[in-house]
N, C-alpha and C. Protein backbone atom coordinates (compact mmCIF):
# COMPACT_ATOMS: atom_id res chain seq x y z
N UNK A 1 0.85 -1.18 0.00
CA UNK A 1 0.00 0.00 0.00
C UNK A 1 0.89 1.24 0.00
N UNK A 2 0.75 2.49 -0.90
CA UNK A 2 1.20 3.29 -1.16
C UNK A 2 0.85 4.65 0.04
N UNK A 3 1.63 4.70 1.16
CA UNK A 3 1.47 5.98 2.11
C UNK A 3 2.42 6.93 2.06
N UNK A 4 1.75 7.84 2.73
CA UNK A 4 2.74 9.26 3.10
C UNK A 4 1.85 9.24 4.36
N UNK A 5 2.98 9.55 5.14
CA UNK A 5 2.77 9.92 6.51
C UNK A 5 3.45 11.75 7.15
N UNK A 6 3.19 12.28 7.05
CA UNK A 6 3.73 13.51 7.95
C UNK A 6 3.46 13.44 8.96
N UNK A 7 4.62 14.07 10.03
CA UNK A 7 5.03 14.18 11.49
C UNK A 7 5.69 15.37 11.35
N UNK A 8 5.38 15.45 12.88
CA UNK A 8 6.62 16.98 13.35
C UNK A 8 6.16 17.99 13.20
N UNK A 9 4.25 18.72 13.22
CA UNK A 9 3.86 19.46 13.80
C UNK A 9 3.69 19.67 15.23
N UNK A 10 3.26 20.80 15.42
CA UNK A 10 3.02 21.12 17.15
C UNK A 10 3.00 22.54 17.36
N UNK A 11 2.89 22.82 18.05
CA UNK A 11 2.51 24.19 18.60
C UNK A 11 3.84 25.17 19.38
N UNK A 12 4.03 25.71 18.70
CA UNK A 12 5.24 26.86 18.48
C UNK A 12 5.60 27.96 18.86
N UNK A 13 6.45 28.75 19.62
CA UNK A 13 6.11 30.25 19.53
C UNK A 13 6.53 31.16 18.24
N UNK A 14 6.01 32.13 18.39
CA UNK A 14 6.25 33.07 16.42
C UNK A 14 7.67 33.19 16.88
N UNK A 15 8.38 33.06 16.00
CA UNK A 15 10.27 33.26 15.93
C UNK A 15 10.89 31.49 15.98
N UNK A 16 9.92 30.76 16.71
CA UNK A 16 10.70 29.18 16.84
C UNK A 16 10.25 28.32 14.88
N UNK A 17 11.02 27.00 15.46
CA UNK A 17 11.33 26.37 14.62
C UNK A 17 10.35 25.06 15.06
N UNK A 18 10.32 24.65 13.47
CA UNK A 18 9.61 23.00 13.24
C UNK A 18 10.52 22.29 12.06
N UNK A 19 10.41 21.08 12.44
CA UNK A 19 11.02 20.18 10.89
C UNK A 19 10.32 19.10 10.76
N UNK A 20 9.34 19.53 9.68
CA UNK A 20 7.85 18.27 9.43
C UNK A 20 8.65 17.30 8.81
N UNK A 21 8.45 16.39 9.05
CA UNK A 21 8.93 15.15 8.48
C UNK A 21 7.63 14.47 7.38
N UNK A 22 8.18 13.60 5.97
CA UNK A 22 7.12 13.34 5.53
C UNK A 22 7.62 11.42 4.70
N UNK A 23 7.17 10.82 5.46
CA UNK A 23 7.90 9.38 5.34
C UNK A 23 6.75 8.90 4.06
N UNK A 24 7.22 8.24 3.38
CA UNK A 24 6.40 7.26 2.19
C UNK A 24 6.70 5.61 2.72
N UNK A 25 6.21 4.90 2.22
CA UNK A 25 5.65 3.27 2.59
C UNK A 25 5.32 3.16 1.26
N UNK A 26 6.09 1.68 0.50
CA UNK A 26 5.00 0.87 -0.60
C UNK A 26 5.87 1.39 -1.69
N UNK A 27 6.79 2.63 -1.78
CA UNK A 27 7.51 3.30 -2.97
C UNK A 27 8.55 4.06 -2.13
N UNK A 28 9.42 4.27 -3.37
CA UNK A 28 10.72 5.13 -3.19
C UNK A 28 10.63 6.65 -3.36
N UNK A 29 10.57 7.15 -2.64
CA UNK A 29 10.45 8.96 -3.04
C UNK A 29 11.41 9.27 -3.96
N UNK A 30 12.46 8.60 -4.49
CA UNK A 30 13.71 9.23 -5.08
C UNK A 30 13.18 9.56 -6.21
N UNK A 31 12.09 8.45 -6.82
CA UNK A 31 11.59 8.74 -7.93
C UNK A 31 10.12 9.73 -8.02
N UNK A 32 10.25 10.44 -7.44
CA UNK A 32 9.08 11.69 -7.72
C UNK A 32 9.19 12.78 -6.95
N UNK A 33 8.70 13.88 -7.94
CA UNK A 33 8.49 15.32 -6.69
C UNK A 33 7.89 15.24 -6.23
N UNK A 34 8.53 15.96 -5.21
CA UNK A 34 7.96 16.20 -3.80
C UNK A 34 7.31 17.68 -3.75
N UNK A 35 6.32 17.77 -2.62
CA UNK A 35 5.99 19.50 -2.31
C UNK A 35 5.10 19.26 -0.91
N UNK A 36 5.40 20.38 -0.48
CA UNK A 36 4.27 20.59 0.74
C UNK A 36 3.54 21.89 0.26
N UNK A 37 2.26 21.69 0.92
CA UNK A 37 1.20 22.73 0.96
C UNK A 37 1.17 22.79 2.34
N UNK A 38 -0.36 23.80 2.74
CA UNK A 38 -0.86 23.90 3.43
C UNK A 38 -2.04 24.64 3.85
N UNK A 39 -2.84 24.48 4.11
CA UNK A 39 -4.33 24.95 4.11
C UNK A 39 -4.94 25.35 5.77
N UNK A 40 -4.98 26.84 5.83
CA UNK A 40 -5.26 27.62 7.01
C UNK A 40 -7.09 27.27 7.06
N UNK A 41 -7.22 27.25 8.03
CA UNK A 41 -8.94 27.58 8.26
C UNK A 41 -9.13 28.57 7.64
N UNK A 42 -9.89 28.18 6.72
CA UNK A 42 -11.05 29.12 5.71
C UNK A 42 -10.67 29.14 4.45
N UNK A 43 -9.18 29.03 4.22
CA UNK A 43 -8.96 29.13 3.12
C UNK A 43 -8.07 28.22 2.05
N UNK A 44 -7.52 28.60 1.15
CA UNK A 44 -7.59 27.39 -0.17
C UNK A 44 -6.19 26.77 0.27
N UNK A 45 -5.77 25.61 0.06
CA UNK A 45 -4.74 25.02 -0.06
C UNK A 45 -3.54 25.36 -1.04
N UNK A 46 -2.35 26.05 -0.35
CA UNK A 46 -1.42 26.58 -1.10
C UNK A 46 0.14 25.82 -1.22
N UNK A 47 0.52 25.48 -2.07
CA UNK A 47 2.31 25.20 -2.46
C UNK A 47 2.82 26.00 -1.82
N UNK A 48 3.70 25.56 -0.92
CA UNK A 48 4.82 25.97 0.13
C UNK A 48 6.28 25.83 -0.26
N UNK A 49 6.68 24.62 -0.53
CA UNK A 49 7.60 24.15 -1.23
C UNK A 49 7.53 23.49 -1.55
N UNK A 50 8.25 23.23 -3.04
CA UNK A 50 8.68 21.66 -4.11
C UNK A 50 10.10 21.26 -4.01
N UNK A 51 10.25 20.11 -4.57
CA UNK A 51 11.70 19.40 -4.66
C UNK A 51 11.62 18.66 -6.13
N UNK A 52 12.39 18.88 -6.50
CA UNK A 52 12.28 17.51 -7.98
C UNK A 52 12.42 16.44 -7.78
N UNK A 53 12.59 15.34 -8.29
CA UNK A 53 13.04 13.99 -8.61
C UNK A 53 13.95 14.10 -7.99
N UNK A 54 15.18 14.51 -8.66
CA UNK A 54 16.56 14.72 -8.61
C UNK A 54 17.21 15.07 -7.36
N UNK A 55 16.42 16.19 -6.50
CA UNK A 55 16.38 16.69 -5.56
C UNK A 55 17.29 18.11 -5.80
N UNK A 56 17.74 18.72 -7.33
CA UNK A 56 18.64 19.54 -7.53
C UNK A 56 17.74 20.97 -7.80
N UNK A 57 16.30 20.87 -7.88
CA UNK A 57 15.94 21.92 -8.18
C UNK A 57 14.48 22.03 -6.93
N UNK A 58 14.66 23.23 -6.32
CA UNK A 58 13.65 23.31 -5.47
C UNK A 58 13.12 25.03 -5.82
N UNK A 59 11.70 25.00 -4.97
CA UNK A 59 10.95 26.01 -5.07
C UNK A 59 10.51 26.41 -3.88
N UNK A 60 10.00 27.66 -3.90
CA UNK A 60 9.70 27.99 -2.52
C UNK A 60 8.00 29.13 -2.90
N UNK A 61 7.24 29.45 -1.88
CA UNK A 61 6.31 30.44 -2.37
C UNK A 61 7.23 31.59 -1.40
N UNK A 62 6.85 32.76 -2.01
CA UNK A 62 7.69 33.86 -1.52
C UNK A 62 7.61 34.20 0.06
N UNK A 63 6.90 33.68 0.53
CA UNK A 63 6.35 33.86 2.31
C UNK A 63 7.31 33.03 3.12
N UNK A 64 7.65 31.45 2.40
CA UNK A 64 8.44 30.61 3.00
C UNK A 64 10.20 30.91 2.50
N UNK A 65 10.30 32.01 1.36
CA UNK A 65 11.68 32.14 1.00
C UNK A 65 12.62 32.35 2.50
N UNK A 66 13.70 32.06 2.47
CA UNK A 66 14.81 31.88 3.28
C UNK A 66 14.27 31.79 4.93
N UNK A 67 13.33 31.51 5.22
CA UNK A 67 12.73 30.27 6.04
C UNK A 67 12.44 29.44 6.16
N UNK A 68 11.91 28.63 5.19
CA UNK A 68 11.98 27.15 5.30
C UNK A 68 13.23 26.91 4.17
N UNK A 69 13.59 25.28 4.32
CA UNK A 69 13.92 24.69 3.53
C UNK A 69 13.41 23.21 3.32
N UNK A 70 13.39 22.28 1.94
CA UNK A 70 12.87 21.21 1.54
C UNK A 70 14.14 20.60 1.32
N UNK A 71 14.00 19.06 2.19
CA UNK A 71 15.31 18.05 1.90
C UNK A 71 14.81 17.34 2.00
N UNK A 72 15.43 16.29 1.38
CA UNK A 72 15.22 14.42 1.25
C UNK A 72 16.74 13.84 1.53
N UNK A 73 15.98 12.72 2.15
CA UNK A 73 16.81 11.53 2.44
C UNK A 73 16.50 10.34 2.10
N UNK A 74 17.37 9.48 1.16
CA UNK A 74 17.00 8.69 -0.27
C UNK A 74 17.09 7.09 1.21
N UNK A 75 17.95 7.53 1.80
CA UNK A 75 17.96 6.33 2.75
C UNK A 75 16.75 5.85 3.80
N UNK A 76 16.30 7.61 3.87
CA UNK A 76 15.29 6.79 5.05
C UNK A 76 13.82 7.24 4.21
N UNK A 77 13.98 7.29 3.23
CA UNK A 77 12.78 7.65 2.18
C UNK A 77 11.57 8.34 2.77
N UNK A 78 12.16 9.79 3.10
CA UNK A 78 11.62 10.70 3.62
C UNK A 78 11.83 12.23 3.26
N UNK A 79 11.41 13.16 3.05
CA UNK A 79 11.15 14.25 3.00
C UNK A 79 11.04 15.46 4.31
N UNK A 80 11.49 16.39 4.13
CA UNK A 80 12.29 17.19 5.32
C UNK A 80 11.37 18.45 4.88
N UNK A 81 11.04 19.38 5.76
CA UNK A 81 10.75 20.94 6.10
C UNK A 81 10.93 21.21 7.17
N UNK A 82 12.05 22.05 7.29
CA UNK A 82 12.76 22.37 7.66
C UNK A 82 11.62 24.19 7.93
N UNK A 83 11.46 24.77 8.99
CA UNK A 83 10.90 25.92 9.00
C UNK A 83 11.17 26.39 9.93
N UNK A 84 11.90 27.45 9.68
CA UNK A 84 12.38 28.54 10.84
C UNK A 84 11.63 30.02 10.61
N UNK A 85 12.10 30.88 12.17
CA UNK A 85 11.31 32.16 11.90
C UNK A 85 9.89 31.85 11.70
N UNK A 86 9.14 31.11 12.47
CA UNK A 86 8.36 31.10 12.23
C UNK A 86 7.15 32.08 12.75
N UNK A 87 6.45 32.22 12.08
CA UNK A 87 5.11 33.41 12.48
C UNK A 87 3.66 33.13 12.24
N UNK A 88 2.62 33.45 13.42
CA UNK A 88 1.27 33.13 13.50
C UNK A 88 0.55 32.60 11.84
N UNK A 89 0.80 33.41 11.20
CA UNK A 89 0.26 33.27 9.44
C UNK A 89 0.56 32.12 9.07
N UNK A 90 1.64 31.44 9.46
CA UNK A 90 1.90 29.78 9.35
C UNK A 90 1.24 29.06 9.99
N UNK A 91 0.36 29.23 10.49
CA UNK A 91 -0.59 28.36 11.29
C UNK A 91 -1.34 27.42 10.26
N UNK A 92 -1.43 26.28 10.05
CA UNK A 92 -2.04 25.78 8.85
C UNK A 92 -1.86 24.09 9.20
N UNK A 93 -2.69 23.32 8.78
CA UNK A 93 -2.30 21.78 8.12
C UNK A 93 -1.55 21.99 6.94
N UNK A 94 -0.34 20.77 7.66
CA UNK A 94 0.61 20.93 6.32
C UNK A 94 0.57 19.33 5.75
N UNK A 95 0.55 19.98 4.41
CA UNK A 95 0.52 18.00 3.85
C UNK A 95 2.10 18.08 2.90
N UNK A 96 2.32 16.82 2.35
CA UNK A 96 3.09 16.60 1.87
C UNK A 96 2.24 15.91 0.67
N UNK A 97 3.04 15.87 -0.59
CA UNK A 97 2.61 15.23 -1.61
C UNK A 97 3.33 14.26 -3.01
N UNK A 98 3.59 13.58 -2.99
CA UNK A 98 4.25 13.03 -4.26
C UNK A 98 3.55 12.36 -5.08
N UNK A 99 4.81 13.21 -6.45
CA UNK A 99 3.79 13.38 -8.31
C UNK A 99 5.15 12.38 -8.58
N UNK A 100 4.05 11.58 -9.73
CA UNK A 100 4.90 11.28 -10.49
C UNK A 100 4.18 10.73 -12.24
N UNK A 101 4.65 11.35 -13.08
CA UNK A 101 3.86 10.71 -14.31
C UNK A 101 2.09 11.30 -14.16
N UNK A 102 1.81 12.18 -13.75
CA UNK A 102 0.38 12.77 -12.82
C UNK A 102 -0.44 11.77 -12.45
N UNK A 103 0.48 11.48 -11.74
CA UNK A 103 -0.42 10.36 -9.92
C UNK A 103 0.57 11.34 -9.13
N UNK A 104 -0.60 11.38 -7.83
CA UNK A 104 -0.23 12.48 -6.84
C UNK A 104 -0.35 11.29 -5.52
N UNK A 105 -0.19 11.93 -4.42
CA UNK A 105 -0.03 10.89 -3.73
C UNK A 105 0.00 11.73 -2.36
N UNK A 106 -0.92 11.65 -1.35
CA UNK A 106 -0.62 12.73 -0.54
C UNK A 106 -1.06 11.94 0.96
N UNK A 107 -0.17 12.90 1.90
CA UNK A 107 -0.22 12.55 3.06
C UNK A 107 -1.37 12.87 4.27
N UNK A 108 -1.86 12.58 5.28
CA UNK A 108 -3.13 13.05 6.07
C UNK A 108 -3.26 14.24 6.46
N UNK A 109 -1.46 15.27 6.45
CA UNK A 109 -1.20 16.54 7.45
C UNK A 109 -1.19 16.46 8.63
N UNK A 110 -0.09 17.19 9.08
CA UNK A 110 -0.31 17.72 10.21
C UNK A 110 0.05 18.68 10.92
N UNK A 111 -0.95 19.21 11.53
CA UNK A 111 -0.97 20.61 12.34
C UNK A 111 0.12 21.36 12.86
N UNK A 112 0.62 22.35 12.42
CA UNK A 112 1.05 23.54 13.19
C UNK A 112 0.26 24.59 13.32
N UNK A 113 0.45 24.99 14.52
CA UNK A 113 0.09 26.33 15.06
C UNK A 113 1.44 26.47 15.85
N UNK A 114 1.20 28.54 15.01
CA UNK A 114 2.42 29.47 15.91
C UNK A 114 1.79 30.22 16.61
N UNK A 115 1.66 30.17 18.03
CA UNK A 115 1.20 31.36 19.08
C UNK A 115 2.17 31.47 19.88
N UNK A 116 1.97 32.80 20.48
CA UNK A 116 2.68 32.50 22.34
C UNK A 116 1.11 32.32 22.87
């Protein structure tokens, strides 16, 4: 059976750090992009960051530029976000997702919230 699992939300203060983890089961992530979204109460589900195949070309949406970062590890066939500086507006379910050939493949999310 083909899963994605994300871990490594929780509840934060604005300025701290999270590193969502996003594990696959059943397949190899090496072979597909990767991306996280995330979808705030009320509103639409947005691309946060991508990774390629390759893992040589990544993307960011301009909110997460030089605060987060997206990594993989081919060994433990998992996917990394990495998010620092973080601030209330990041409050969201975050999913993870892998494309390949357009089959998507996505994980349950999970929750961060940034408050004090």
């Amino acid at each position: 059976q083909l899963q994605l699992v994300e871990s490594g939300g929780g509840l934060v203060q604005p300025g701290g750090s999270l590193r969502l983890s996003c594990a696959a089961s059943g397949f190899t992530l090496d072979k597909y992009a990767m991306g996280w979204f995330r979808q705030a109460p009320g509103k639409e589900r947005e691309g946060v960051s991508c990774m390629s195949s390759s893992g040589l070309t990544t993307n960011y949406v301009d909110s997460a530029k030089g605060r987060f970062t997206i990594s993989g590890d081919n060994l433990k066939n998992t996917v990394y976000l990495q998010m620092n500086s973080l601030k209330p507006e990041d409050t969201a379910v975050y999913y993870c997702k892998a494309s390949r050939d357009g089959v998507d493949y996505w994980g349950q999310g999970t929750q961060v919230t940034v408050s004090s």
